[in-house]
C-alpha atoms as a PDB file:
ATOM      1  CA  UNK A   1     138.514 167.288  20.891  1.00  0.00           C
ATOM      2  CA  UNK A   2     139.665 164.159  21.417  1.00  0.00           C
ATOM      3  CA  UNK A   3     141.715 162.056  18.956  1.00  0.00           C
ATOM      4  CA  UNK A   4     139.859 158.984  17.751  1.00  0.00           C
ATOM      5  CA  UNK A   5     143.086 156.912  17.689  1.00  0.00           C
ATOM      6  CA  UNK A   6     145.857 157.795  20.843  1.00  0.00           C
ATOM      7  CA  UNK A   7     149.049 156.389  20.753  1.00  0.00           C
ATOM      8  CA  UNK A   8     148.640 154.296  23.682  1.00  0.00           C
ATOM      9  CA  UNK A   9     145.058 152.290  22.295  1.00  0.00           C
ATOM     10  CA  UNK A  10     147.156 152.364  19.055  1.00  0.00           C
ATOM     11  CA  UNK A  11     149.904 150.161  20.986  1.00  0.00           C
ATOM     12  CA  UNK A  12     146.993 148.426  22.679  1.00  0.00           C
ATOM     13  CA  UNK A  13     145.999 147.053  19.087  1.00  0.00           C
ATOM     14  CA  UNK A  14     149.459 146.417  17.778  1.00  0.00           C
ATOM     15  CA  UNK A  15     150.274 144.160  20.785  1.00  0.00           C
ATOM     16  CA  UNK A  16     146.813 142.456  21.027  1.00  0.00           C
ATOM     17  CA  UNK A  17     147.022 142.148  17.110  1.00  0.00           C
ATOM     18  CA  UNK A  18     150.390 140.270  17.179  1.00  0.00           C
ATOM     19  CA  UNK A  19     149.512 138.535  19.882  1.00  0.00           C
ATOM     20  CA  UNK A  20     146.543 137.057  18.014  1.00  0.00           C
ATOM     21  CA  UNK A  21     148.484 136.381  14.295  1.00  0.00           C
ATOM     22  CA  UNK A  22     151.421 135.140  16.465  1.00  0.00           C
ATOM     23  CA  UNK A  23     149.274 132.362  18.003  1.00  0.00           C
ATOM     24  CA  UNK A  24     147.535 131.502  14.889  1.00  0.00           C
ATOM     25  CA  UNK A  25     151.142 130.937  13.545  1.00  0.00           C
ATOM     26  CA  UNK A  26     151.862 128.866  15.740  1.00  0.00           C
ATOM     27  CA  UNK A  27     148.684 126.808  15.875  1.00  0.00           C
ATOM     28  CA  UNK A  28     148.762 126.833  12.391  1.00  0.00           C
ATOM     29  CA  UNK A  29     152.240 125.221  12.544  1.00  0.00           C
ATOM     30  CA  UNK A  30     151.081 122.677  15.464  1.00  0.00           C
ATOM     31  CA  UNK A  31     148.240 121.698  12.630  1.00  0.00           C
ATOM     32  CA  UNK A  32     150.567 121.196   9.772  1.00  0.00           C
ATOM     33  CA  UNK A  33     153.138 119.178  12.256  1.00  0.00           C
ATOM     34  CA  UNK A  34     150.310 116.457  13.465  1.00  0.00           C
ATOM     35  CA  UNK A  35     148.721 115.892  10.109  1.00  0.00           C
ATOM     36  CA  UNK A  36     150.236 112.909   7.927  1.00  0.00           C
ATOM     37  CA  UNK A  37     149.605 114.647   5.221  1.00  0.00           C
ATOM     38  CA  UNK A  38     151.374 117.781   3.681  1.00  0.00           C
ATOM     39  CA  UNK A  39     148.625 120.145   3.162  1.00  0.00           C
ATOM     40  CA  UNK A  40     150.839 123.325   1.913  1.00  0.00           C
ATOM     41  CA  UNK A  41     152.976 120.713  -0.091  1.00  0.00           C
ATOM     42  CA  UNK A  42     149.477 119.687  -1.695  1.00  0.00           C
ATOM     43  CA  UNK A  43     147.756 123.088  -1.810  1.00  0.00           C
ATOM     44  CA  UNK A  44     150.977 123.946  -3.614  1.00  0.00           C
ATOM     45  CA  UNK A  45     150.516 121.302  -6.283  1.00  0.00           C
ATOM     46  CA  UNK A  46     146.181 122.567  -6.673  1.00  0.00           C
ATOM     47  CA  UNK A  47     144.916 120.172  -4.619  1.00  0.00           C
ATOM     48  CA  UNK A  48     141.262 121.682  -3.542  1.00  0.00           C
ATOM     49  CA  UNK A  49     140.203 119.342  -0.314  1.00  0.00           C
ATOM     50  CA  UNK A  50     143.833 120.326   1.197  1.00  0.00           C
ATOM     51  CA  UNK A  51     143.028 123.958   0.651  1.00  0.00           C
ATOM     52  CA  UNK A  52     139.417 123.564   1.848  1.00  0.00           C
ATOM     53  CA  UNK A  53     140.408 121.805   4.845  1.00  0.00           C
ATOM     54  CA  UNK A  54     143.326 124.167   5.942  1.00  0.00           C
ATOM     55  CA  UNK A  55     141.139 127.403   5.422  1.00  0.00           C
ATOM     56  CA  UNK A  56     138.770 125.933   7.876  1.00  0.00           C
ATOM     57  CA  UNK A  57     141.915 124.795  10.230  1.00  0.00           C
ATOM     58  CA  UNK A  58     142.680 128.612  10.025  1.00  0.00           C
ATOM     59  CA  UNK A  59     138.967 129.752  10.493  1.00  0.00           C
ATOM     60  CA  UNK A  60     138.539 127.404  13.646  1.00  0.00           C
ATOM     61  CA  UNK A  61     141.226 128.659  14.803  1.00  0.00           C
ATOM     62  CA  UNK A  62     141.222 132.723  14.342  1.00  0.00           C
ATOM     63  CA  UNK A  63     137.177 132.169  15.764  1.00  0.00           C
ATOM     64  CA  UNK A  64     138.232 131.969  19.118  1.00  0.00           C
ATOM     65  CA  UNK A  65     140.968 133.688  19.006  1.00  0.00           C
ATOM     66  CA  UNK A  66     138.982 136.693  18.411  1.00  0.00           C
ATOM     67  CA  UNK A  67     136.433 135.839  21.051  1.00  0.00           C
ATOM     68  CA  UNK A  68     139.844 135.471  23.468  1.00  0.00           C
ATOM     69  CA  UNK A  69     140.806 139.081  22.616  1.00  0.00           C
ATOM     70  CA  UNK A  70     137.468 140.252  22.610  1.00  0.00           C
ATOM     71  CA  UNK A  71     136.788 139.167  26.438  1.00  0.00           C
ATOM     72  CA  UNK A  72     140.109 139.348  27.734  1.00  0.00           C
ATOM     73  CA  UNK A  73     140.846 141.464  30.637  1.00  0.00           C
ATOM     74  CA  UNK A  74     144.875 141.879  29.669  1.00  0.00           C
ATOM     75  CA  UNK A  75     147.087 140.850  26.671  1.00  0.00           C
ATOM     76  CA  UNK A  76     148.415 137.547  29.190  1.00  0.00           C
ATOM     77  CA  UNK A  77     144.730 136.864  29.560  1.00  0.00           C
ATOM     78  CA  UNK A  78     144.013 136.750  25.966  1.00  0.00           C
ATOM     79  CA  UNK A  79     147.556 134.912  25.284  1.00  0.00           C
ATOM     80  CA  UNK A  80     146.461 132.139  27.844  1.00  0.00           C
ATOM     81  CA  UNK A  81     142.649 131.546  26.712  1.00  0.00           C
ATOM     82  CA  UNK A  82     144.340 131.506  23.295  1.00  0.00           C
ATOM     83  CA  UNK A  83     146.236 128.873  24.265  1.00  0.00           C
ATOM     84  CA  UNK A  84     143.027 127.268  25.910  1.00  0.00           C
ATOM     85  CA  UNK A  85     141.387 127.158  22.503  1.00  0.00           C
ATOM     86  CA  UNK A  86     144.130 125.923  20.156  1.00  0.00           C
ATOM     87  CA  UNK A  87     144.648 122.768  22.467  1.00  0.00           C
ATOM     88  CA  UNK A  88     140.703 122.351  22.381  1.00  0.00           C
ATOM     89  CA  UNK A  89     140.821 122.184  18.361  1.00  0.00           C
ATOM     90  CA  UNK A  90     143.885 120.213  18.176  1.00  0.00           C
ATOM     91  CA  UNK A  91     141.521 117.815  20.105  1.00  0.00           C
ATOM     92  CA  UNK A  92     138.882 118.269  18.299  1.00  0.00           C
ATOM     93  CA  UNK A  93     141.486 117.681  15.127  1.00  0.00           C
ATOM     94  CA  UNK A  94     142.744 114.474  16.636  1.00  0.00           C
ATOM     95  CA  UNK A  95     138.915 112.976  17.354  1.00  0.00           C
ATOM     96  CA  UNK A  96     137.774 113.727  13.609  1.00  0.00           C
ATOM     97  CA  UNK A  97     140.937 111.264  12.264  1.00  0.00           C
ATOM     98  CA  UNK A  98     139.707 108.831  14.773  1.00  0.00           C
ATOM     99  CA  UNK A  99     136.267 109.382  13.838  1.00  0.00           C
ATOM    100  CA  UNK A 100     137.353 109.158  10.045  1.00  0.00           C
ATOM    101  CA  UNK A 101     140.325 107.399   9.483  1.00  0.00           C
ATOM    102  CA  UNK A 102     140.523 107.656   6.219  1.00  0.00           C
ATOM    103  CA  UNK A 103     140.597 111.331   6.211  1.00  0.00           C
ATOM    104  CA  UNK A 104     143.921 111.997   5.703  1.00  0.00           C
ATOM    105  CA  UNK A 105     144.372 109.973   2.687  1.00  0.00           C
ATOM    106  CA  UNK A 106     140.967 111.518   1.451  1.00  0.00           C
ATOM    107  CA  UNK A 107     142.517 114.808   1.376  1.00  0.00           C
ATOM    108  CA  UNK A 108     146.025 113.651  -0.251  1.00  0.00           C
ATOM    109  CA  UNK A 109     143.859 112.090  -3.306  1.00  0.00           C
ATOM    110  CA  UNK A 110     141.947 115.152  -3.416  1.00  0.00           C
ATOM    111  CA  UNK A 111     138.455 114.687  -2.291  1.00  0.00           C
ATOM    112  CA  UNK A 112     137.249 117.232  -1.796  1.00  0.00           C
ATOM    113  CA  UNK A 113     134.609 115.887   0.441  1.00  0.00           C
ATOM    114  CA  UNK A 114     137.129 115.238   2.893  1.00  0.00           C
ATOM    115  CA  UNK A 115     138.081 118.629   3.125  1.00  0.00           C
ATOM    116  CA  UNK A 116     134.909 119.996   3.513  1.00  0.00           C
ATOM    117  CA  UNK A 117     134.481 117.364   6.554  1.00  0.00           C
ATOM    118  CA  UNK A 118     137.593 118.263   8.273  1.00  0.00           C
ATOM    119  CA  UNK A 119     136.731 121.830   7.699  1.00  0.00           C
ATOM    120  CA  UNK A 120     132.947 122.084   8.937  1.00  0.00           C
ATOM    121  CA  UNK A 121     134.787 120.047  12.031  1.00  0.00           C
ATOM    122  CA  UNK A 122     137.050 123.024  12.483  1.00  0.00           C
ATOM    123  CA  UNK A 123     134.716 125.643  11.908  1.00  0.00           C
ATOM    124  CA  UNK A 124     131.840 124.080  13.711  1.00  0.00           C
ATOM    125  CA  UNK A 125     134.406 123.165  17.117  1.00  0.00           C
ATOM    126  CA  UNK A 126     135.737 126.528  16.752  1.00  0.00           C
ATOM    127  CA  UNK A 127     132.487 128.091  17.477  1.00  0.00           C
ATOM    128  CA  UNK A 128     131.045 126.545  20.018  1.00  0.00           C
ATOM    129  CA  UNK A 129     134.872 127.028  21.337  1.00  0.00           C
ATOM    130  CA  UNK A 130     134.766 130.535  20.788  1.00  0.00           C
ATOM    131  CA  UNK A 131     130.986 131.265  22.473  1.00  0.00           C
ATOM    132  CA  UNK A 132     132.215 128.825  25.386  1.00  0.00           C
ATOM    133  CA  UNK A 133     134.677 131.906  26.074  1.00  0.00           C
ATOM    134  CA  UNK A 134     132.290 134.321  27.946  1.00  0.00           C
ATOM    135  CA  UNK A 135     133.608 137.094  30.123  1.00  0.00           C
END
Protein backbone atom coordinates (compact mmCIF):
# COMPACT_ATOMS: atom_id res chain seq x y z
CA UNK A 1 0.00 0.00 0.00
CA UNK A 2 1.08 3.12 -0.68
CA UNK A 3 1.95 5.83 1.89
CA UNK A 4 -0.39 8.80 1.74
CA UNK A 5 2.46 11.24 2.54
CA UNK A 6 6.25 10.21 0.82
CA UNK A 7 9.09 12.00 1.76
CA UNK A 8 9.68 13.53 -1.47
CA UNK A 9 5.74 15.28 -1.86
CA UNK A 10 6.48 15.98 1.86
CA UNK A 11 9.62 18.17 0.65
CA UNK A 12 7.45 19.24 -2.27
CA UNK A 13 5.12 21.03 0.39
CA UNK A 14 7.80 22.29 2.70
CA UNK A 15 9.55 24.12 -0.20
CA UNK A 16 6.33 25.33 -1.98
CA UNK A 17 5.05 26.28 1.62
CA UNK A 18 8.09 28.52 2.39
CA UNK A 19 8.19 29.68 -0.73
CA UNK A 20 4.66 31.06 -0.37
CA UNK A 21 5.03 32.56 3.59
CA UNK A 22 8.49 33.79 2.41
CA UNK A 23 6.92 36.00 -0.30
CA UNK A 24 4.10 37.12 1.77
CA UNK A 25 6.91 38.34 4.17
CA UNK A 26 8.27 40.10 2.02
CA UNK A 27 5.26 41.71 0.37
CA UNK A 28 4.04 42.25 3.58
CA UNK A 29 7.23 44.23 4.37
CA UNK A 30 7.10 46.11 0.79
CA UNK A 31 3.36 47.17 2.19
CA UNK A 32 4.42 48.41 5.53
CA UNK A 33 7.61 50.31 3.78
CA UNK A 34 5.29 52.43 1.14
CA UNK A 35 2.53 53.32 3.54
CA UNK A 36 2.96 56.78 5.50
CA UNK A 37 1.46 55.43 8.08
CA UNK A 38 2.71 52.82 10.73
CA UNK A 39 0.10 50.25 10.68
CA UNK A 40 1.87 47.61 13.23
CA UNK A 41 2.95 50.75 15.31
CA UNK A 42 -0.94 51.58 15.34
CA UNK A 43 -2.39 48.05 15.49
CA UNK A 44 -0.03 47.90 18.45
CA UNK A 45 -1.60 50.85 20.21
CA UNK A 46 -5.69 49.14 19.27
CA UNK A 47 -6.23 51.00 16.48
CA UNK A 48 -9.13 48.90 14.49
CA UNK A 49 -9.04 50.55 10.71
CA UNK A 50 -5.06 49.79 10.81
CA UNK A 51 -5.80 46.22 11.73
CA UNK A 52 -8.72 45.97 9.27
CA UNK A 53 -6.79 47.34 6.54
CA UNK A 54 -3.55 45.21 7.03
CA UNK A 55 -5.58 41.85 7.36
CA UNK A 56 -6.95 42.61 3.99
CA UNK A 57 -3.22 43.74 2.73
CA UNK A 58 -2.37 40.13 3.93
CA UNK A 59 -5.57 38.48 2.40
CA UNK A 60 -4.93 40.22 -1.09
CA UNK A 61 -1.94 39.14 -0.95
CA UNK A 62 -1.89 35.23 0.26
CA UNK A 63 -5.14 35.05 -2.58
CA UNK A 64 -2.92 34.84 -5.32
CA UNK A 65 -0.33 33.51 -3.91
CA UNK A 66 -2.22 30.42 -3.49
CA UNK A 67 -3.65 30.52 -6.97
CA UNK A 68 0.39 30.92 -8.04
CA UNK A 69 1.17 27.64 -6.22
CA UNK A 70 -1.86 26.08 -7.18
CA UNK A 71 -1.13 26.45 -11.13
CA UNK A 72 2.44 26.47 -11.10
CA UNK A 73 4.32 24.03 -13.08
CA UNK A 74 7.72 24.28 -10.68
CA UNK A 75 8.60 26.04 -7.36
CA UNK A 76 10.58 29.03 -9.83
CA UNK A 77 7.26 29.19 -11.61
CA UNK A 78 5.25 29.78 -8.60
CA UNK A 79 8.18 32.13 -7.07
CA UNK A 80 7.96 34.30 -10.34
CA UNK A 81 3.97 34.59 -10.77
CA UNK A 82 4.27 35.38 -7.05
CA UNK A 83 6.23 38.04 -7.78
CA UNK A 84 3.78 38.96 -10.73
CA UNK A 85 0.99 39.40 -8.22
CA UNK A 86 2.59 41.33 -5.34
CA UNK A 87 3.75 44.11 -7.88
CA UNK A 88 0.04 44.05 -9.28
CA UNK A 89 -1.36 44.86 -5.60
CA UNK A 90 1.30 47.20 -4.72
CA UNK A 91 -0.31 48.95 -7.79
CA UNK A 92 -3.40 48.47 -6.99
CA UNK A 93 -2.20 49.87 -3.28
CA UNK A 94 -0.65 52.93 -4.83
CA UNK A 95 -4.02 53.81 -7.14
CA UNK A 96 -6.43 53.53 -3.97
CA UNK A 97 -4.14 56.55 -2.09
CA UNK A 98 -4.48 58.38 -5.30
CA UNK A 99 -7.98 57.56 -5.56
CA UNK A 100 -8.40 58.52 -1.75
CA UNK A 101 -5.96 60.70 -0.52
CA UNK A 102 -6.97 60.99 2.59
CA UNK A 103 -6.70 57.40 3.33
CA UNK A 104 -3.77 57.24 5.11
CA UNK A 105 -4.59 59.76 7.63
CA UNK A 106 -8.12 58.02 7.85
CA UNK A 107 -6.52 55.00 9.11
CA UNK A 108 -3.95 56.83 11.62
CA UNK A 109 -7.18 58.58 13.34
CA UNK A 110 -8.82 55.36 13.36
CA UNK A 111 -11.66 55.20 11.00
CA UNK A 112 -12.45 52.48 10.61
CA UNK A 113 -14.14 53.12 7.36
CA UNK A 114 -10.93 53.67 5.89
CA UNK A 115 -9.77 50.43 6.67
CA UNK A 116 -12.48 48.64 5.46
CA UNK A 117 -11.90 50.68 2.01
CA UNK A 118 -8.32 49.91 1.72
CA UNK A 119 -9.14 46.40 2.63
CA UNK A 120 -12.17 45.49 0.20
CA UNK A 121 -9.42 47.22 -2.37
CA UNK A 122 -6.99 44.51 -1.40
CA UNK A 123 -9.22 41.75 -1.20
CA UNK A 124 -11.30 42.64 -4.17
CA UNK A 125 -7.71 43.31 -6.55
CA UNK A 126 -6.42 40.24 -5.09
CA UNK A 127 -9.07 38.19 -6.61
CA UNK A 128 -9.55 39.12 -9.74
CA UNK A 129 -5.49 38.91 -9.50
CA UNK A 130 -5.59 35.55 -8.35
CA UNK A 131 -8.43 34.10 -11.10
CA UNK A 132 -6.34 36.18 -13.79
CA UNK A 133 -3.63 33.35 -12.95
CA UNK A 134 -5.01 30.40 -15.04
CA UNK A 135 -2.82 27.50 -16.03
Amino acid sequence: MDAPITAHSFLNFLAYAGTGIGVLILAALAVLMITPHRELSLIREGNSAAATAFAGTLIGLALPLHSAISNSVSLVDAAIWGAVSVVVQLFAFLIARLGAPKLSQQITNNQVAAGIFYAGVSISVGLINAAAMTP
